[in-house]
Protein backbone atom coordinates (compact mmCIF):
# COMPACT_ATOMS: atom_id res chain seq x y z
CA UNK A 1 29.14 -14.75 -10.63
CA UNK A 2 32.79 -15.54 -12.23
CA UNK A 3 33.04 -13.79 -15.53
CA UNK A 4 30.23 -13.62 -16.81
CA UNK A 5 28.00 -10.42 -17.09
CA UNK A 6 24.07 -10.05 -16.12
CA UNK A 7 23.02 -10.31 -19.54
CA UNK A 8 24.55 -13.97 -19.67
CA UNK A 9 23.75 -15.08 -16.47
CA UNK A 10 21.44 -18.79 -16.87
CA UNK A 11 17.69 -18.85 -17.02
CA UNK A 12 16.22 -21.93 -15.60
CA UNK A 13 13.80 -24.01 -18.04
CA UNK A 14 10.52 -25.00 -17.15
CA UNK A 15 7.89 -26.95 -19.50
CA UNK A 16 3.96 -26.45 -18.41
CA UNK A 17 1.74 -29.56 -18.16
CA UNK A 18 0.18 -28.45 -21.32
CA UNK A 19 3.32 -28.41 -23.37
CA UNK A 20 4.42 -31.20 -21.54
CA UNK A 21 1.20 -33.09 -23.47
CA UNK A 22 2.09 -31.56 -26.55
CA UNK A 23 5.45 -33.19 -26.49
CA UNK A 24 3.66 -36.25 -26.47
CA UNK A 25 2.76 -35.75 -30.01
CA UNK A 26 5.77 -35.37 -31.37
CA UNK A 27 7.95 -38.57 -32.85
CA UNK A 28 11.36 -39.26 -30.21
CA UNK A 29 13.62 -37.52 -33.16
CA UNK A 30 11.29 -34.63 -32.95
CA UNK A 31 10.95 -34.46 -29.26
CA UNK A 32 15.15 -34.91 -28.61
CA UNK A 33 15.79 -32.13 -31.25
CA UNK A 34 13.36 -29.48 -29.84
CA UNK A 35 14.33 -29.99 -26.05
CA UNK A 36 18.39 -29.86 -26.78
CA UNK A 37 17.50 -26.48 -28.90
CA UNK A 38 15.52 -25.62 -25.95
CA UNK A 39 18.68 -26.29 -24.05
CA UNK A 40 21.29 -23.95 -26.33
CA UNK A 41 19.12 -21.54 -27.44
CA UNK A 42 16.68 -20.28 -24.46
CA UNK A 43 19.39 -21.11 -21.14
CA UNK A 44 21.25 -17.93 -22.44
CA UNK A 45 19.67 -14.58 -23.46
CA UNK A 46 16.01 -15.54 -24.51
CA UNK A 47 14.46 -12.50 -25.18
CA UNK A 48 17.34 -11.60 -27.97
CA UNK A 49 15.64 -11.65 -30.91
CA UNK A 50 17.38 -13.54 -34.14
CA UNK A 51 16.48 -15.29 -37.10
CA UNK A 52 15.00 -18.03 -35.01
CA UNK A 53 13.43 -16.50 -31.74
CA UNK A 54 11.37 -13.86 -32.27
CA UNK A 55 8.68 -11.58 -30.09
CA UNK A 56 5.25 -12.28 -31.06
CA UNK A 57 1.93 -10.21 -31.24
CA UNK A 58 -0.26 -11.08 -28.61
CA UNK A 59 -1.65 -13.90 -29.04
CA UNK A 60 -3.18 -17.22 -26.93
CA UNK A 61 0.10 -18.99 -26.73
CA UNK A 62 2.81 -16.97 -25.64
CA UNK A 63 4.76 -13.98 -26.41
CA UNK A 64 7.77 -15.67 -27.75
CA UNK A 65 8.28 -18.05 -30.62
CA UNK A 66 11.74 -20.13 -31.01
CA UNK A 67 12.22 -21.99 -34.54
CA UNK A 68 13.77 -24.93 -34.58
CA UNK A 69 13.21 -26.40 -38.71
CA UNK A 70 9.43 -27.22 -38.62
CA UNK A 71 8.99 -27.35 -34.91
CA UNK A 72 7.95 -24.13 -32.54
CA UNK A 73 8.38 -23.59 -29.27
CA UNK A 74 6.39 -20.45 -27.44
CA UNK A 75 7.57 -19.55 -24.40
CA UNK A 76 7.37 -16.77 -21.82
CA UNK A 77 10.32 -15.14 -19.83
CA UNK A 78 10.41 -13.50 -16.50
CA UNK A 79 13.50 -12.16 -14.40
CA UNK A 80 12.05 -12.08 -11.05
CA UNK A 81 11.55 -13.69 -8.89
CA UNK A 82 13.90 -15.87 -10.84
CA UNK A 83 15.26 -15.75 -14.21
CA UNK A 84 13.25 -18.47 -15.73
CA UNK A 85 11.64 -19.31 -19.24
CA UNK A 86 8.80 -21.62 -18.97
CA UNK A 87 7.32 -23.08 -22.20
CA UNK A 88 4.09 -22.94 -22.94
CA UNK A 89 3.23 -24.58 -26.00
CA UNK A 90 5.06 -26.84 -28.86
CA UNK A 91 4.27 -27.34 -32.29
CA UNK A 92 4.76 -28.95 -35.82
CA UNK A 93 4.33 -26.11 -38.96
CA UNK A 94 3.48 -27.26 -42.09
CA UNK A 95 3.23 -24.45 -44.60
CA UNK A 96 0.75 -22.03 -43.11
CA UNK A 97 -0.67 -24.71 -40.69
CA UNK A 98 0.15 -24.90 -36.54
CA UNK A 99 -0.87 -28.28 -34.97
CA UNK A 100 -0.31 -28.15 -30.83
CA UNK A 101 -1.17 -31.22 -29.68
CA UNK A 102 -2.41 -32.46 -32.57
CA UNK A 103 -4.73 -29.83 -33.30
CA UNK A 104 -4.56 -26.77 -35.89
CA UNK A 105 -4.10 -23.61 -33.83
CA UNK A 106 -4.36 -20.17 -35.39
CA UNK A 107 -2.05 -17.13 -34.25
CA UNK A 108 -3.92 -14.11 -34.06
């Protein structure tokens, strides 16, 4: 494990279909600044909340919301079998808008 404790141990990254689609909408600049925040932020203790990653109500999405600017990305975590946080869903805000996939989404 060298030194580092359980709490910092990696989580593997995984992006569903569906947010693999949602991607899609996003311009390259967009799309290369959410997945390297993806990368720093969520590899390493995901489910510490912070001024960017927070725990959600329940919702249709996913129980987890990372900010990166005007992007989102909601995600799920689970420790076993593996430690692994898969994405579920990315999206553009704009004020008090969501659009996934190019579609308005409401959080409820």
């Amino acid at each position: 494990m060298g030194g580092l404790s359980k709490t910092q141990r990696r989580y593997e990254i995984e992006v569903t279909r569906e947010a693999e689609a949602h991607l899609e909408w996003l311009s390259a600049r967009d799309r290369a600044t959410l997945l390297d925040a993806v990368e720093r932020r969520l590899t390493y203790e995901p489910t510490v909340e912070n001024r960017n990653r927070k725990r959600l109500r329940p919702n249709p999405l996913a129980p987890w919301e990372l900010r990166v600017g005007h992007l989102r990305v909601y995600f799920d975590v689970a420790e076993e079998p593996r430690r692994l946080v898969t994405i579920q869903a990315v999206g553009i805000k704009d004020r008090d808008r969501l659009l996934i996939g190019g579609e308005e989404v409401e959080l409820k």
